[in-house]
Protein backbone atom coordinates (compact mmCIF):
# COMPACT_ATOMS: atom_id res chain seq x y z
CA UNK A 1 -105.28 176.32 90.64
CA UNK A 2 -105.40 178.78 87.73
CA UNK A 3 -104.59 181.51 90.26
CA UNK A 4 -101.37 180.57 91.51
CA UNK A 5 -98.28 182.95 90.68
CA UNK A 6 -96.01 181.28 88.41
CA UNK A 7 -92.61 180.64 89.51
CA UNK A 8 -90.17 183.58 88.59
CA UNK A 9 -86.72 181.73 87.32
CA UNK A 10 -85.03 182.71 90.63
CA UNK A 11 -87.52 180.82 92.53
CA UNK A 12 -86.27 177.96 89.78
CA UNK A 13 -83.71 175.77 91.09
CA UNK A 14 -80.77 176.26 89.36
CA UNK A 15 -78.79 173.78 86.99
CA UNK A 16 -75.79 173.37 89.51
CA UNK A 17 -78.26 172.98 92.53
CA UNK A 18 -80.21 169.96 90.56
CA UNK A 19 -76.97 168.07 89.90
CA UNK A 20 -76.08 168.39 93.74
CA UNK A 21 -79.45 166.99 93.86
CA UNK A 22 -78.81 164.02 91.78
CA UNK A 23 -75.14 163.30 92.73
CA UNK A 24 -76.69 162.82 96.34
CA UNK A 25 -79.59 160.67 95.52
CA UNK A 26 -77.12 158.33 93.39
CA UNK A 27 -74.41 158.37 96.34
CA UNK A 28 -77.28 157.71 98.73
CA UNK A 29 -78.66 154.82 96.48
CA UNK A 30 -75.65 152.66 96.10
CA UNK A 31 -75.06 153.68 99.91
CA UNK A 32 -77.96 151.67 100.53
CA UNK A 33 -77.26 148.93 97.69
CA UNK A 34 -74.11 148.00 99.13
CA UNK A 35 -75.23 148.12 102.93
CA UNK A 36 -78.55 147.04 102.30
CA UNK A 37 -79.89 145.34 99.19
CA UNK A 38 -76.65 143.02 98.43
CA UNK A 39 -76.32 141.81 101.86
CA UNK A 40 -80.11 141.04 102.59
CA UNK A 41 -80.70 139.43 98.58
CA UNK A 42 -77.33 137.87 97.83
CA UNK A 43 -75.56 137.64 101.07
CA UNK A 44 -72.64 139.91 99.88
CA UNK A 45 -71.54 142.00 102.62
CA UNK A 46 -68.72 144.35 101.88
CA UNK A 47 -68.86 146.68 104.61
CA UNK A 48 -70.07 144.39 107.60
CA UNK A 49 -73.07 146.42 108.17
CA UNK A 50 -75.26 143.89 106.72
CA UNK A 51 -74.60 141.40 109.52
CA UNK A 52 -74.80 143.75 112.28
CA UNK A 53 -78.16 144.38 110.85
CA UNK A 54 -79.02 140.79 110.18
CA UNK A 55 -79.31 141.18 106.48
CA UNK A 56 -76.09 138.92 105.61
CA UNK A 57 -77.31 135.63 107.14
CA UNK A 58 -81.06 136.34 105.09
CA UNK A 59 -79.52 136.72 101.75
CA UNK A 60 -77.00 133.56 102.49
CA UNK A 61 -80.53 131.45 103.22
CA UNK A 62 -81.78 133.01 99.89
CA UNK A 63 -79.06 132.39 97.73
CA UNK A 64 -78.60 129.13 99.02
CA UNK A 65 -82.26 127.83 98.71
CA UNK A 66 -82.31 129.18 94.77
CA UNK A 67 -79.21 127.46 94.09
CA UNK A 68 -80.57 123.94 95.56
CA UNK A 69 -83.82 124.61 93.82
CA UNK A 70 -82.53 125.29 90.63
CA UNK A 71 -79.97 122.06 91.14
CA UNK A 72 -82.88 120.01 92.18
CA UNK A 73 -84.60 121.63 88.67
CA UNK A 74 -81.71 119.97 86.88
CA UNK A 75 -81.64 116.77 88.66
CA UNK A 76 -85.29 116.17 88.39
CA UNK A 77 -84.99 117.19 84.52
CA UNK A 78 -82.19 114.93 83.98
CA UNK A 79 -84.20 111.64 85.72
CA UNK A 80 -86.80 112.62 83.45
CA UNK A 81 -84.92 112.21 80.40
CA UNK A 82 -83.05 109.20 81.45
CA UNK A 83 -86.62 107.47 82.77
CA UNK A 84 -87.35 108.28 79.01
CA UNK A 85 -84.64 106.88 77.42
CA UNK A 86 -85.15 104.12 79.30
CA UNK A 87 -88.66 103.44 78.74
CA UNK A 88 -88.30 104.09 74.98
CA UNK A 89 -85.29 101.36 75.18
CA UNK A 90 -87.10 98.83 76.80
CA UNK A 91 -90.45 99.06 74.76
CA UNK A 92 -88.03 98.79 71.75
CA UNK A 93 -86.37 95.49 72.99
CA UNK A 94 -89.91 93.91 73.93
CA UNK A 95 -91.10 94.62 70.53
CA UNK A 96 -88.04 92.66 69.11
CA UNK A 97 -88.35 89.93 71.56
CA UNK A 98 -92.36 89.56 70.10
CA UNK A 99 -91.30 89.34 67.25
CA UNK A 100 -88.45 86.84 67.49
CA UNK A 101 -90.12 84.26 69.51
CA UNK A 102 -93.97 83.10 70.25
CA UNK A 103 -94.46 81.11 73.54
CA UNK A 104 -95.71 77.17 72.85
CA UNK A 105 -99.16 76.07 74.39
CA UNK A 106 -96.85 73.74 76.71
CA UNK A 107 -95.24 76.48 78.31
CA UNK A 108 -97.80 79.28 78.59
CA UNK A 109 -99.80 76.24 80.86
CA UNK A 110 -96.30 75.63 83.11
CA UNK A 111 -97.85 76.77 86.92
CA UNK A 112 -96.68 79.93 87.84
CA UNK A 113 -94.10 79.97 90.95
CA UNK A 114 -95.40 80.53 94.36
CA UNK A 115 -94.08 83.52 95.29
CA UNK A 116 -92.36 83.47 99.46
CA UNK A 117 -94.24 84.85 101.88
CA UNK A 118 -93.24 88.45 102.17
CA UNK A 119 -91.93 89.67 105.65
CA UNK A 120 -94.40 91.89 108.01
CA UNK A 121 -93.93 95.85 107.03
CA UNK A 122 -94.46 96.50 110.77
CA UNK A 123 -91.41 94.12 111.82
CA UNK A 124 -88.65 96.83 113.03
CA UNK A 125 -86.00 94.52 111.44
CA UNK A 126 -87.96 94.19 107.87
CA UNK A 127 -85.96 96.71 106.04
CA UNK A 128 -85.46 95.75 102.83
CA UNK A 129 -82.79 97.97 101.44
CA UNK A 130 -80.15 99.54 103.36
CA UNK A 131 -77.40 102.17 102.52
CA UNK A 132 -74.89 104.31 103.78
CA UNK A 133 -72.70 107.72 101.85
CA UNK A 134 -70.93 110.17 102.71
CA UNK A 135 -71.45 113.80 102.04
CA UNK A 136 -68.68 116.72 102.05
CA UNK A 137 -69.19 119.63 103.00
CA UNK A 138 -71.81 121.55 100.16
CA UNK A 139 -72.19 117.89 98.93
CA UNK A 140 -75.98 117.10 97.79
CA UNK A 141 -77.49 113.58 96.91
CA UNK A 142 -80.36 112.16 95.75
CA UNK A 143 -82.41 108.51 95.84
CA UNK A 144 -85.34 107.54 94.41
CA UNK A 145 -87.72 104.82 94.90
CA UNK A 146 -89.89 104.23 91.87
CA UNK A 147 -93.58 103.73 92.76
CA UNK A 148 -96.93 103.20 91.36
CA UNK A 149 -99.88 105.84 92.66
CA UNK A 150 -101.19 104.88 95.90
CA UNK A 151 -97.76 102.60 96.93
CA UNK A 152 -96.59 103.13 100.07
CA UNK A 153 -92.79 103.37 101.29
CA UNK A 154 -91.28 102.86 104.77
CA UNK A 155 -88.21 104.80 105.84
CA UNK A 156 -86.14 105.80 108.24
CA UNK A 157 -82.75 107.83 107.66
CA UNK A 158 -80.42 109.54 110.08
CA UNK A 159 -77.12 111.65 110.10
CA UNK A 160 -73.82 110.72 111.53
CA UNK A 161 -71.61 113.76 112.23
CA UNK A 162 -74.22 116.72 111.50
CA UNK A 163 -77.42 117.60 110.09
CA UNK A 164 -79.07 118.47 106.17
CA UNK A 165 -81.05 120.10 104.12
CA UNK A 166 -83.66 117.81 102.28
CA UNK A 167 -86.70 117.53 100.12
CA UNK A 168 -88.91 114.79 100.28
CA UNK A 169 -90.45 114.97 96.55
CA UNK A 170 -91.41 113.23 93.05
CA UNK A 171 -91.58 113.37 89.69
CA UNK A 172 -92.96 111.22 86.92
CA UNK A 173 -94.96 111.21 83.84
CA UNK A 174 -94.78 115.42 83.32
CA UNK A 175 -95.77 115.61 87.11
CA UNK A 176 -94.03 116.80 90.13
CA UNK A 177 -94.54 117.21 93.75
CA UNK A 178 -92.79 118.43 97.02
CA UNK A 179 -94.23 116.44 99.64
CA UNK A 180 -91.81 118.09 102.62
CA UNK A 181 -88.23 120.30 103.20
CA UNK A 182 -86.45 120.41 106.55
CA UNK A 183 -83.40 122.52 106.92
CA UNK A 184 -80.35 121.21 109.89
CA UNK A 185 -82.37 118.06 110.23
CA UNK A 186 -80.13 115.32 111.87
CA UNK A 187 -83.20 112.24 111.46
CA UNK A 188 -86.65 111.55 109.82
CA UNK A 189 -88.77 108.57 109.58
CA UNK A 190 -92.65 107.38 108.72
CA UNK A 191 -94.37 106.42 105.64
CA UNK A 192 -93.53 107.69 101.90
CA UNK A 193 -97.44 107.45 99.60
CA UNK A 194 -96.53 107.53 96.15
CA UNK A 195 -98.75 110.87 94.90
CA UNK A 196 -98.54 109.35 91.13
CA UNK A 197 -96.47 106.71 89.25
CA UNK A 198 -92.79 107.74 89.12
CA UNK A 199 -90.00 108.55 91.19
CA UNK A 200 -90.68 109.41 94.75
CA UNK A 201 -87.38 110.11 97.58
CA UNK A 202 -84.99 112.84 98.83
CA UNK A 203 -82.45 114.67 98.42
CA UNK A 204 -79.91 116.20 100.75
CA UNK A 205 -77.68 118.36 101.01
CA UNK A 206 -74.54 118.79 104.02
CA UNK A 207 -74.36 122.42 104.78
CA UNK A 208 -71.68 121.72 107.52
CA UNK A 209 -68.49 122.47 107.67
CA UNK A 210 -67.64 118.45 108.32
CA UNK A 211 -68.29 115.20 106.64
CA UNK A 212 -71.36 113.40 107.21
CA UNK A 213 -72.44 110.08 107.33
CA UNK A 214 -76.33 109.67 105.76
CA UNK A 215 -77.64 106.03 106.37
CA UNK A 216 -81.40 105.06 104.70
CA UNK A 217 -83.63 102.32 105.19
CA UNK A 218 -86.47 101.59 103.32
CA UNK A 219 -88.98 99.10 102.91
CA UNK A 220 -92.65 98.47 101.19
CA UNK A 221 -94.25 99.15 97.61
CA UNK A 222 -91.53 100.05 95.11
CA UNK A 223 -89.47 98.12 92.24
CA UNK A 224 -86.22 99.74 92.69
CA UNK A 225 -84.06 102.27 94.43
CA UNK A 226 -82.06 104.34 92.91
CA UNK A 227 -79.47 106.93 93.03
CA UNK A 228 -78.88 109.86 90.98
CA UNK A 229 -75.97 110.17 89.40
């Protein structure tokens, strides 16, 4: 090493020959930024080379699953808050009610009600709660059945017109899960088990170009259904 001849300055390249240099690595950089990089990570495609190379349609799929997640993000975080606004309601309201009003002797010995039998979860016909919507085209949804850990849910929805995007998941009590995702799914069915208390359900999303009909049925363990505003 400490025998090589050191460079002479005409061996050097010169100052005009390393700016050629650099003016061609930048040109070929944003060659490949706008052909390449855009089209495969945010599904911009300027030139069109990006979909003859199948690049465009990847970074549509990416852009598009960020921008659900991160709505999802903001749904779930706004259910949270309004569970907890809710909860912090009601706890104040049972506290006044305590307060107001002890129960007599005569009525804390009245017989409870018999409850009605409750219909057979396996009976095709036993839904319990039914309902239809209609989503536009980029149009998301989501409903939520609230559940204790270990409840189970039957369901069954279907599209009319088209398929979606969904995500089976739940949130509750700091917790979240993602239980399953489908993407151009036109039907799904079988059994929801609630991972923890909270909210456990979908959301959708129409990707189409059309309107879409999404009917749900559910039935089983839960105290309410509910939709997300």
């Amino acid at each position: 090493m400490y025998n090589n001849p050191i460079p002479t300055t005409a061996e050097l390249p010169s100052s005009r020959q390393l700016l050629r240099s650099t003016v061609t690595a930048a040109i070929v950089a944003a060659v490949l930024l706008v052909t390449v990089v855009f089209p495969a990570e945010y599904g911009k495609d300027w030139t069109g080379v990006g979909r003859l190379l199948g690049l465009t349609e990847m970074g549509e799929i990416k852009t598009a699953l960020a921008r659900e997640a991160a709505e999802e993000a903001a749904a779930a975080a706004q259910q949270r808050e309004d569970d907890h606004a809710q909860q912090h309601a009601s706890g104040q309201a049972h506290g006044h009610a305590e307060t107001a009003s002890t129960p007599t002797p005569a009525a804390a010995a009245q017989p409870l009600p018999t409850p009605a039998p409750a219909a057979s979860a396996s009976a095709p016909s036993a839904w319990r709660d039914e309902l239809s919507l209609v989503l536009k085209p980029g149009e998301g949804t989501e409903i939520k059945l609230v559940m204790k850990e270990g409840e189970k849910a039957y369901f069954a929805w279907a599209v009319e017109g088209g398929v979606v995007n969904y995500d089976t998941h739940g949130d509750g009590g700091a917790r979240s899960i993602s239980y399953v995702k489908g993407r151009g799914v036109a039907a799904d069915e079988g059994e929801l088990v609630a991972a923890f208390t909270g909210n456990h359900g979908w959301f959708w999303r129409n990707r189409g170009k059309e309107d879409v009909t999404l009917v749900l049925r559910t039935r089983g363990d839960y105290s309410q259904l509910k939709r997300a505003k």
